[in-house]
PDB file of N, CA and C in Angstrom:
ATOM      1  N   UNK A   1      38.403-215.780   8.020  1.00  0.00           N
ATOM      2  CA  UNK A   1      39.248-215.257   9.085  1.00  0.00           C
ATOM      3  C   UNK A   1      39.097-213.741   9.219  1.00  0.00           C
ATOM      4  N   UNK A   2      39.005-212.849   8.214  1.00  0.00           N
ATOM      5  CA  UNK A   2      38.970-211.522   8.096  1.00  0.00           C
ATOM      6  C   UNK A   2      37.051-211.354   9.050  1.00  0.00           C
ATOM      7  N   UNK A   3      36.383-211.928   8.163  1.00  0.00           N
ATOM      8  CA  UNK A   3      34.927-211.403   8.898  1.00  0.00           C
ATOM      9  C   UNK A   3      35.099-211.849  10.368  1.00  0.00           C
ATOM     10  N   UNK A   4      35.657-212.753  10.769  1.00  0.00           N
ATOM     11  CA  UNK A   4      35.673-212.648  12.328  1.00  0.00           C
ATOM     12  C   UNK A   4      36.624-212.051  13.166  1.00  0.00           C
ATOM     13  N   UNK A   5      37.636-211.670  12.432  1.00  0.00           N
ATOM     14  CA  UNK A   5      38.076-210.382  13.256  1.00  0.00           C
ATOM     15  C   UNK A   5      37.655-209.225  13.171  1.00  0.00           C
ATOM     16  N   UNK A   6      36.815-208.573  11.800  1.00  0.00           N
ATOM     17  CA  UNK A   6      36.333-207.676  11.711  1.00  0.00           C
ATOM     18  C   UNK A   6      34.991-207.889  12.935  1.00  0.00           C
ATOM     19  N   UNK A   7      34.093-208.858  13.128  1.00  0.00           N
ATOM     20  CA  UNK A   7      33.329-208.754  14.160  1.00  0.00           C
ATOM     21  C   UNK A   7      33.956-208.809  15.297  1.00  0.00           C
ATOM     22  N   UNK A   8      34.843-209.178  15.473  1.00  0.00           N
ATOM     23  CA  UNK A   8      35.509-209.055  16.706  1.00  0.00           C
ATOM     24  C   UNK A   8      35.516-207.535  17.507  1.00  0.00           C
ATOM     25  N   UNK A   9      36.213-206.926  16.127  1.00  0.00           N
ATOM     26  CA  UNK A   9      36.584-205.709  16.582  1.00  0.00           C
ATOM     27  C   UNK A   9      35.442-204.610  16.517  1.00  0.00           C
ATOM     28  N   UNK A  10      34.307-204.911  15.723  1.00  0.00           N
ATOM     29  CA  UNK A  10      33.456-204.676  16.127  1.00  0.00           C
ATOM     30  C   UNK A  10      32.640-204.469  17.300  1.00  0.00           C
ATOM     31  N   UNK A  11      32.741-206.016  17.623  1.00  0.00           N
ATOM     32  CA  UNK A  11      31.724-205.724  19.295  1.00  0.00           C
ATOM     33  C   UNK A  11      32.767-205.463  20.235  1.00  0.00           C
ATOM     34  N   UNK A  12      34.337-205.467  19.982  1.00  0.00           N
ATOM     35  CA  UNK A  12      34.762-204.649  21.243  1.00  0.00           C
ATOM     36  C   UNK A  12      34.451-202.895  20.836  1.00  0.00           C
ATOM     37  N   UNK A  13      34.656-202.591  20.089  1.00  0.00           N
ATOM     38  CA  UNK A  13      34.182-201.080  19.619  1.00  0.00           C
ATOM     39  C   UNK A  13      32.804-200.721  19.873  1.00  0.00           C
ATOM     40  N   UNK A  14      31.685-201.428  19.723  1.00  0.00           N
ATOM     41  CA  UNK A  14      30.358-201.057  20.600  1.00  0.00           C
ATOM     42  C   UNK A  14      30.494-201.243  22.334  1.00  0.00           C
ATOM     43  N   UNK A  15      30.801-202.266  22.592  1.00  0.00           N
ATOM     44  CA  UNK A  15      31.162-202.416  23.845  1.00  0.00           C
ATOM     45  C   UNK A  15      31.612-201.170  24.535  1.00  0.00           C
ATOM     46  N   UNK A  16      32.919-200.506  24.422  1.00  0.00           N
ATOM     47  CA  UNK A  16      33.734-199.819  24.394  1.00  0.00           C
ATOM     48  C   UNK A  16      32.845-198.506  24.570  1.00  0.00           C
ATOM     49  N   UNK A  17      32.019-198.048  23.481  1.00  0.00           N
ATOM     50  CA  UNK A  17      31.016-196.833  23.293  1.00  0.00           C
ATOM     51  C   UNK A  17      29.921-196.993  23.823  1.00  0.00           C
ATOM     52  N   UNK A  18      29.376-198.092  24.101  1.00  0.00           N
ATOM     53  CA  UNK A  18      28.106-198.015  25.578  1.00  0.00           C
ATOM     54  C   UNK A  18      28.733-197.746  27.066  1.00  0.00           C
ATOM     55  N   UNK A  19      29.911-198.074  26.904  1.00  0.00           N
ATOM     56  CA  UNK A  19      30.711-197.467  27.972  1.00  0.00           C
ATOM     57  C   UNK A  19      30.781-196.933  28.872  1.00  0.00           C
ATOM     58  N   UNK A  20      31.305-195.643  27.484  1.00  0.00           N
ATOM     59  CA  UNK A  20      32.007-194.033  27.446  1.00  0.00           C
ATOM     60  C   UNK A  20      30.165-193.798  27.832  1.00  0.00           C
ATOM     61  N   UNK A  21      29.544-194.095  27.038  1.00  0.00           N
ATOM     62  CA  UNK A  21      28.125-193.266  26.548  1.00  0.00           C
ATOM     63  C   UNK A  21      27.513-193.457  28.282  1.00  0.00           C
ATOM     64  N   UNK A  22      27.431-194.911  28.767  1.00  0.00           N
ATOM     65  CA  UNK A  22      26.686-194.740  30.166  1.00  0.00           C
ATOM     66  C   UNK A  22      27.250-194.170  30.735  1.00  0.00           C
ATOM     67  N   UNK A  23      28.721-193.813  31.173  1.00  0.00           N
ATOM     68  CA  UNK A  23      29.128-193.071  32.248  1.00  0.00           C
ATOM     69  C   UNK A  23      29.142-191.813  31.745  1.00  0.00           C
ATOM     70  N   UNK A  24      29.117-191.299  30.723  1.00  0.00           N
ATOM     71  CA  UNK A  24      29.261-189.578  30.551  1.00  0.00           C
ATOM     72  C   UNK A  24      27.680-189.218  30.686  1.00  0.00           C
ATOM     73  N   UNK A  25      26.901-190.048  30.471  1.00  0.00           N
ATOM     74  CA  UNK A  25      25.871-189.427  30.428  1.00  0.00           C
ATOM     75  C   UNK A  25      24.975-189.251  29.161  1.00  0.00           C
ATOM     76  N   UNK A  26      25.126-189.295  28.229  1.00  0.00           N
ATOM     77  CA  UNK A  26      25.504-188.183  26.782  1.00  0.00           C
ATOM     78  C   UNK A  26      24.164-189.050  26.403  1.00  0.00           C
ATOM     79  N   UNK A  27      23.840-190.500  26.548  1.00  0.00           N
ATOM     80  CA  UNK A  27      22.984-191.435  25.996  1.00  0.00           C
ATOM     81  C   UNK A  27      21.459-191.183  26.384  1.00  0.00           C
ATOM     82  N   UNK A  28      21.491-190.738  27.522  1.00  0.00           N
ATOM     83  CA  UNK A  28      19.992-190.635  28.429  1.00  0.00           C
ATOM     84  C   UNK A  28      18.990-189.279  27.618  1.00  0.00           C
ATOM     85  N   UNK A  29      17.829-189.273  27.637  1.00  0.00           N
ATOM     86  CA  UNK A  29      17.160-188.174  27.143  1.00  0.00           C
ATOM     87  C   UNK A  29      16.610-187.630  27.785  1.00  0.00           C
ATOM     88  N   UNK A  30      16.346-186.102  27.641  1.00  0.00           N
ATOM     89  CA  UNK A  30      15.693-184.868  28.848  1.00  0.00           C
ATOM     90  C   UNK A  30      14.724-184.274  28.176  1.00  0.00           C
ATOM     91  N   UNK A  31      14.078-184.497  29.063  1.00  0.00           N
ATOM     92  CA  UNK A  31      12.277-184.274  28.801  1.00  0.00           C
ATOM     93  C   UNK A  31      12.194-182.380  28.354  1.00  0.00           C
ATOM     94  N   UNK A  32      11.718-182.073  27.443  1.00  0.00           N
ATOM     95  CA  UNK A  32      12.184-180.726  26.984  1.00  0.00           C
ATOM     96  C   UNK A  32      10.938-180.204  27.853  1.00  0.00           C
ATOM     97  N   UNK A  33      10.821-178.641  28.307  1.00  0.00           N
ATOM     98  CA  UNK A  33      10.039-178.052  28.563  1.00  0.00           C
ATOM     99  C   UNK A  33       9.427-177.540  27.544  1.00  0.00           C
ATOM    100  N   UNK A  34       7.722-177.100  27.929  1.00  0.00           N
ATOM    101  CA  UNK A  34       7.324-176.159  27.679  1.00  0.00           C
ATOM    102  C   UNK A  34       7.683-175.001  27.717  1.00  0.00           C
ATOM    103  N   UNK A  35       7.725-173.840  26.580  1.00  0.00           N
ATOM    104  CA  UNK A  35       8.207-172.481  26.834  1.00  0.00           C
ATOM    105  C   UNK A  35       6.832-171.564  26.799  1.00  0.00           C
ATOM    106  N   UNK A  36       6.992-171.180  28.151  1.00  0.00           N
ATOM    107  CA  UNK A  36       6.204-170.007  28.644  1.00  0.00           C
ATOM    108  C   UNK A  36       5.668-168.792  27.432  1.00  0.00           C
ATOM    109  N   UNK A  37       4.267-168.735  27.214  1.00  0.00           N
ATOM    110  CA  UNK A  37       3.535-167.485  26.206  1.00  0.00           C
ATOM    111  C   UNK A  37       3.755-166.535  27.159  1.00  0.00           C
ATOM    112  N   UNK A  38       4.379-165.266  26.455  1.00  0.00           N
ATOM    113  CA  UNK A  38       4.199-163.982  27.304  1.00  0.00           C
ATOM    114  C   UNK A  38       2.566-163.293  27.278  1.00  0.00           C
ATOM    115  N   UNK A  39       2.439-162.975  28.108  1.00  0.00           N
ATOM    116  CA  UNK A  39       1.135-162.567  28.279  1.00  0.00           C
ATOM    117  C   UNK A  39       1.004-161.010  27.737  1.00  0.00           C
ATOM    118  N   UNK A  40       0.249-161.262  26.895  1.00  0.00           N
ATOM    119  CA  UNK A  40      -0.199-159.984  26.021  1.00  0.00           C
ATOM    120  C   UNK A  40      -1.335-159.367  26.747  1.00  0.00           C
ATOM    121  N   UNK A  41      -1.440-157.726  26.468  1.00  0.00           N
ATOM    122  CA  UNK A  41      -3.282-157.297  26.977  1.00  0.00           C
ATOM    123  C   UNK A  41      -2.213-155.603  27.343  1.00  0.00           C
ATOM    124  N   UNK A  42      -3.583-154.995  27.184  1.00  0.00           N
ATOM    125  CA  UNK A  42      -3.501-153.177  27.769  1.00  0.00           C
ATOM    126  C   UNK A  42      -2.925-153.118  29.259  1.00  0.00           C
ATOM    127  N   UNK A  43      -2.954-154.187  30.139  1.00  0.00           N
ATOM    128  CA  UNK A  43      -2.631-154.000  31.561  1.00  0.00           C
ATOM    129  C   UNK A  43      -1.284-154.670  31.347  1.00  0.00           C
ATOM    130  N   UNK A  44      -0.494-155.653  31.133  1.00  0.00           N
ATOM    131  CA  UNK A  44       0.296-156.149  30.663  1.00  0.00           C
ATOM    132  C   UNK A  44       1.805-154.902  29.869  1.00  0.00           C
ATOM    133  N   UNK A  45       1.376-154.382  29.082  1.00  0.00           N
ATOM    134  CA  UNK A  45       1.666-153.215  28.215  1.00  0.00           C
ATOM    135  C   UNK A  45       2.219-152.271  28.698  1.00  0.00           C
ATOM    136  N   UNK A  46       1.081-151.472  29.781  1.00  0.00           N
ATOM    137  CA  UNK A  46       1.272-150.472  30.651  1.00  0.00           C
ATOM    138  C   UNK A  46       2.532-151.075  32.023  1.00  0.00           C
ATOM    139  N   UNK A  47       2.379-152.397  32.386  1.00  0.00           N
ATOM    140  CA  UNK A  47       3.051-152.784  33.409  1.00  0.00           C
ATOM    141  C   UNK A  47       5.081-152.716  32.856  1.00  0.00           C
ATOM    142  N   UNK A  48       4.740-153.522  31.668  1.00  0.00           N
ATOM    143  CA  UNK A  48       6.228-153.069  30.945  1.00  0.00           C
ATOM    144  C   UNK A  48       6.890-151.898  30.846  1.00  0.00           C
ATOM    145  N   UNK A  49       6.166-151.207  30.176  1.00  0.00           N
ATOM    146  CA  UNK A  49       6.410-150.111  29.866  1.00  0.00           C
ATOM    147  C   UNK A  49       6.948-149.103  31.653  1.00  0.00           C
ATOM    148  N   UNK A  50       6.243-149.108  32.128  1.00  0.00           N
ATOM    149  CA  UNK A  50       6.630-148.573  33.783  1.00  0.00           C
ATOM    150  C   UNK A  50       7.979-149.426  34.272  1.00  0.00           C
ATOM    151  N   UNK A  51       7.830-150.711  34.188  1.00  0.00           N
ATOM    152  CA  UNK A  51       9.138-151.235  34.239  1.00  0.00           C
ATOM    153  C   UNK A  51      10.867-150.782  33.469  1.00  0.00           C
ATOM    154  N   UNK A  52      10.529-150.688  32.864  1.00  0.00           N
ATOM    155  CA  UNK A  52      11.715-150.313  31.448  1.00  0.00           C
ATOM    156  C   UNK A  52      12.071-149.125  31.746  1.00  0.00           C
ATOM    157  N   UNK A  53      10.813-147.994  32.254  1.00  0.00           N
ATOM    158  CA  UNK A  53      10.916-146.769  32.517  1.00  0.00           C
ATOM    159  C   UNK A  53      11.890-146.503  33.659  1.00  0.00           C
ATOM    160  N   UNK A  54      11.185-147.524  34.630  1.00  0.00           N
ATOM    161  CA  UNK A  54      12.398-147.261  35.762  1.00  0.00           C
ATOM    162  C   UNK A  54      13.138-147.957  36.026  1.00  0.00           C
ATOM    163  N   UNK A  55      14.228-148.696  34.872  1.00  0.00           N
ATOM    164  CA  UNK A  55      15.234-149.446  34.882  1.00  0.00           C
ATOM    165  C   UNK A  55      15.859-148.560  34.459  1.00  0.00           C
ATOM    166  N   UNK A  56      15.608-147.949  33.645  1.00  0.00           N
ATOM    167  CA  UNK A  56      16.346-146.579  32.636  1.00  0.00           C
ATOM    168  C   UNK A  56      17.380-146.446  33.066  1.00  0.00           C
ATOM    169  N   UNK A  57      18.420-146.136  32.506  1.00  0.00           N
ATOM    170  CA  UNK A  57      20.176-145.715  32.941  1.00  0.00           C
ATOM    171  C   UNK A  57      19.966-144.078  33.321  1.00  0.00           C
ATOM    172  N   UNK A  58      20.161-143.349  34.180  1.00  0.00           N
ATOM    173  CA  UNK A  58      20.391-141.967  34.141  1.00  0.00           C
ATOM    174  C   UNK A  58      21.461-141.485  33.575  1.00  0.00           C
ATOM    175  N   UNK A  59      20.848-140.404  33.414  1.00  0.00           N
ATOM    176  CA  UNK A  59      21.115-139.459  32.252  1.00  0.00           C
ATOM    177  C   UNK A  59      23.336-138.912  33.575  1.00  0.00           C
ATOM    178  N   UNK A  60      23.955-138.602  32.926  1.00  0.00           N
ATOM    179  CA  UNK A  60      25.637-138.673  33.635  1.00  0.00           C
ATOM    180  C   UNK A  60      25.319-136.610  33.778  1.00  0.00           C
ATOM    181  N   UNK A  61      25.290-136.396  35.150  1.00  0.00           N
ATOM    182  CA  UNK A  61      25.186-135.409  35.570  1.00  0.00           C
ATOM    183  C   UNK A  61      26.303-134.852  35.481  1.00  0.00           C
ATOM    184  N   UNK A  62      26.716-133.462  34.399  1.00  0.00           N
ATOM    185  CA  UNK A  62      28.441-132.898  34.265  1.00  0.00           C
ATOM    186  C   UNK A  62      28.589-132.472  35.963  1.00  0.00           C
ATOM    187  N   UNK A  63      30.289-132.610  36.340  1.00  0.00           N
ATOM    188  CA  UNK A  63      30.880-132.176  37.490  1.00  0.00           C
ATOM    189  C   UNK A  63      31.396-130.628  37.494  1.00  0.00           C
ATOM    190  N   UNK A  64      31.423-130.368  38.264  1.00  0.00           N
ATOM    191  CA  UNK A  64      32.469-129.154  38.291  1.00  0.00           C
ATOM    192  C   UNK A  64      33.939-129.320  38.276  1.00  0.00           C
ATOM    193  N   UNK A  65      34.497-128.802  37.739  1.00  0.00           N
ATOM    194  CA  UNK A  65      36.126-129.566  38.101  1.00  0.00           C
ATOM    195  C   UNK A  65      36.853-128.467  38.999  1.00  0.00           C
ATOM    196  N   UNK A  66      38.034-128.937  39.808  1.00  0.00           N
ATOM    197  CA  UNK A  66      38.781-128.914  40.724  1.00  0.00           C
ATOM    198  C   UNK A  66      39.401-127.726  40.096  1.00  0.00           C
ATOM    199  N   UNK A  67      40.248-126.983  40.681  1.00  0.00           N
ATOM    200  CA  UNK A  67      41.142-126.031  40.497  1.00  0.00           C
ATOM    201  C   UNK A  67      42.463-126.627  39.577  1.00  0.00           C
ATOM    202  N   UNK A  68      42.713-128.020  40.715  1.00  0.00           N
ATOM    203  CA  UNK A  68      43.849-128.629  40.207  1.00  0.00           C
ATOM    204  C   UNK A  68      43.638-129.081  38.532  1.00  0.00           C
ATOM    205  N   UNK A  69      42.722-129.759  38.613  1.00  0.00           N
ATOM    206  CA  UNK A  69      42.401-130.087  37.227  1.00  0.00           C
ATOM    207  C   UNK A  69      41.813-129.687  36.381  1.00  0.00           C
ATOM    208  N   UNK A  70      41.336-128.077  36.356  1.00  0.00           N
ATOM    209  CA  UNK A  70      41.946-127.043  35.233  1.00  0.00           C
ATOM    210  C   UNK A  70      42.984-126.259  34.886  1.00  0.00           C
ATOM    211  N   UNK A  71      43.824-126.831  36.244  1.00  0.00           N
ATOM    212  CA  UNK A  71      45.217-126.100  35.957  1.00  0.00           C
ATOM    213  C   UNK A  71      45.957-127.300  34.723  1.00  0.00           C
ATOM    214  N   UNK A  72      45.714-128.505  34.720  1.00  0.00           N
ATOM    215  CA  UNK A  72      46.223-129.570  34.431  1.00  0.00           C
ATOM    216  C   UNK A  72      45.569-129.356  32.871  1.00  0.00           C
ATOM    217  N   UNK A  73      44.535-128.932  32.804  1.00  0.00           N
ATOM    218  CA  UNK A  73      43.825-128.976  31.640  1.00  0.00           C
ATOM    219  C   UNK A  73      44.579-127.755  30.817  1.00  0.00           C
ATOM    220  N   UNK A  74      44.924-126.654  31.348  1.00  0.00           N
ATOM    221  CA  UNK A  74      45.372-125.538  30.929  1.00  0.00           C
ATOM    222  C   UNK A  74      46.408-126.379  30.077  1.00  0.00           C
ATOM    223  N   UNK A  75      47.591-126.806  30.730  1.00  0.00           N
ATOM    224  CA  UNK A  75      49.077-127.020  30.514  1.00  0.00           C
ATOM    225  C   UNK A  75      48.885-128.180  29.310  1.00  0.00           C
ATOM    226  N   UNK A  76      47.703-128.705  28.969  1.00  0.00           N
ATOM    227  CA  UNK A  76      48.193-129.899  27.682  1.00  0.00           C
ATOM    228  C   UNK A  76      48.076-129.126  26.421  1.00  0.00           C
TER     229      UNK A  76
END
């Protein structure tokens, strides 16, 4: 009596998890890509390098300040 309720509850518990598993998705497998070699070489190199160069953050040019706000600066 015990082993056939234990199978019982068994194949409702697989049942149950092919389920969940076909509708979420989670079961199916995804074809992995290839990951792209960066291309090495002297022309390659030079092309980076010019890139990076002019992504560069500039350099924070000081302001002049206001009248008001060296008077403000005075008083702390």
């Amino acid at each position: 009596m015990a082993g056939l309720m234990k199978m019982l509850v068994a194949g409702v518990v697989d049942g149950v998890l092919k389920e969940i598993l076909k509708k979420s998705g989670t079961g199916t497998t995804k074809r992995t890509r290839r990951q792209a070699r960066t291309p090495t070489g002297v022309v390659t190199g030079l092309v980076k390098d010019a890139i990076i160069k002019a992504m560069a953050p500039k350099k924070q040019v000081s302001r002049k300040r206001t009248a008001a706000a060296r008077s403000k600066q005075k008083r702390v």
